[in-house]
Protein backbone atom coordinates (compact mmCIF):
# COMPACT_ATOMS: atom_id res chain seq x y z
CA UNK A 1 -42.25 30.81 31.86
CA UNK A 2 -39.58 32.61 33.12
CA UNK A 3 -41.35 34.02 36.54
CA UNK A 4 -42.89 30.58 36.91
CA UNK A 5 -39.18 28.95 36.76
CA UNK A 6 -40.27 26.18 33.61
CA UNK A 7 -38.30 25.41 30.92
CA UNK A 8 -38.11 23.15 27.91
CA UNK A 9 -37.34 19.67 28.61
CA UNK A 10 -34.75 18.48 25.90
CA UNK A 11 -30.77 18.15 25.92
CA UNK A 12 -28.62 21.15 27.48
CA UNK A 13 -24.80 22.04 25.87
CA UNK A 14 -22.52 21.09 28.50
CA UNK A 15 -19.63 21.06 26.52
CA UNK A 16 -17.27 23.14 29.38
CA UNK A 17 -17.55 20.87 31.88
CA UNK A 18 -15.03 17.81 32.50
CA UNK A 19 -15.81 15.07 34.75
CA UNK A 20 -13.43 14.96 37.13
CA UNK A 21 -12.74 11.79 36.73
CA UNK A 22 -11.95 12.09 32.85
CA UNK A 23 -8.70 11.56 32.18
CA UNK A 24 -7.01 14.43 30.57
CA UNK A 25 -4.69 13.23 27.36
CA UNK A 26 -1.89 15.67 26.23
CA UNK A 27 -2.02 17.17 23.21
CA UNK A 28 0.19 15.32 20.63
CA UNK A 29 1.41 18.03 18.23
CA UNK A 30 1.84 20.53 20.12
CA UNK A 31 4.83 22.58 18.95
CA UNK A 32 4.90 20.58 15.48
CA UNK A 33 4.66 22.31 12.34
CA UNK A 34 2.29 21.27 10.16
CA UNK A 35 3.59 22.86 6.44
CA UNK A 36 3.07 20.04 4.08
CA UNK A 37 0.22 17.60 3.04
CA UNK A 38 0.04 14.15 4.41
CA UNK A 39 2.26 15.30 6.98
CA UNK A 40 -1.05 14.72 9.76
CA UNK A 41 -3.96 12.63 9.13
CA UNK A 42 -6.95 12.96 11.15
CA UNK A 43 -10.41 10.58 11.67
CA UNK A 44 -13.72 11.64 12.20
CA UNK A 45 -16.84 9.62 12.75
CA UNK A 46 -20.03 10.92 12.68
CA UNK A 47 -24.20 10.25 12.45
CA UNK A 48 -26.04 11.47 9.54
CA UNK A 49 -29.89 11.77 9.95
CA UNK A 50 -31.86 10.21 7.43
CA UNK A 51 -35.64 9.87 6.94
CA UNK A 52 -35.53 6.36 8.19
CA UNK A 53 -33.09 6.54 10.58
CA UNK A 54 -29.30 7.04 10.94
CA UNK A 55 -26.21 6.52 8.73
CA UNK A 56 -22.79 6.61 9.69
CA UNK A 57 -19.75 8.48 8.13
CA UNK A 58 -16.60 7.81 8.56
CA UNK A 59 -13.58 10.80 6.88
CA UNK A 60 -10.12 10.69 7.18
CA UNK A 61 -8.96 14.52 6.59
CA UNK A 62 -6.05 16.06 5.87
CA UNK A 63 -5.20 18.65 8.38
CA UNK A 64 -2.43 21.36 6.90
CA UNK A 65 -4.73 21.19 3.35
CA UNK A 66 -8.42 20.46 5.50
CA UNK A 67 -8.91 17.96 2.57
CA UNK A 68 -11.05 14.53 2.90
CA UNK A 69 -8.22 12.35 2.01
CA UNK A 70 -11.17 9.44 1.98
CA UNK A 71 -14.75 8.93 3.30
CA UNK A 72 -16.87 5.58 3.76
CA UNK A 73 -20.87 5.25 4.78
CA UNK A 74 -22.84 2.77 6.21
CA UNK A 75 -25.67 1.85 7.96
CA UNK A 76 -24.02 0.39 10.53
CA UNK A 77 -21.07 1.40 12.92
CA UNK A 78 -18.34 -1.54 12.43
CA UNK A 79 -14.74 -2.08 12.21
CA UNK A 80 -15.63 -3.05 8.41
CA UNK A 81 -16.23 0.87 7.72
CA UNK A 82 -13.26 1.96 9.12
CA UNK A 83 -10.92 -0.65 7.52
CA UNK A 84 -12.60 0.10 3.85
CA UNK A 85 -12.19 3.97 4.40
CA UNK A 86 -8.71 2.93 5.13
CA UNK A 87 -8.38 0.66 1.98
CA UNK A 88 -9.93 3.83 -0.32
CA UNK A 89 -6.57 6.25 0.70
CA UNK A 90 -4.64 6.80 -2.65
CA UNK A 91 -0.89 5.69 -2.69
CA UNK A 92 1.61 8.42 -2.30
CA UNK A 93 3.56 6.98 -4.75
């Protein structure tokens, strides 16, 4: 394969490499100390591969304790599933 210049046909990392016309954002906390819990929330939303298809997970994560604060799934990607991750955060109280 190699001599004869084929290759597998399926999707290639191209993780280094910006558009150019990307906008770059700044990096937010840079220079802040994170050295107590629910001092910086983060979101993630990601796919989940399933038998029958995909389901979607949504985890807000605590970043100086890497903790799921709260997580939500659902079979659909909606403003519902972020709203009821948000409505399962404990009070602080």
């Amino acid at each position: 394969m190699g001599i004869m210049g084929i290759q597998a046909i399926y999707p290639q990392k191209r993780t280094s490499m910006p558009d150019k016309y990307h906008q770059i954002y700044p990096y937010l906390f840079k220079g802040l100390l994170i050295d107590r819990p629910n001092q910086v929330w983060g979101i993630d939303i990601t796919y989940i591969r399933l038998v029958n298809g995909w389901i979607s997970l949504t985890a807000i994560i605590d970043w100086f304790a890497r903790f799921v604060v709260a997580w939500e799934t659902s079979i659909i990607m909606d403003t519902d599933m972020v709203v009821n991750v948000q409505n399962l955060i404990p009070s602080r109280a």
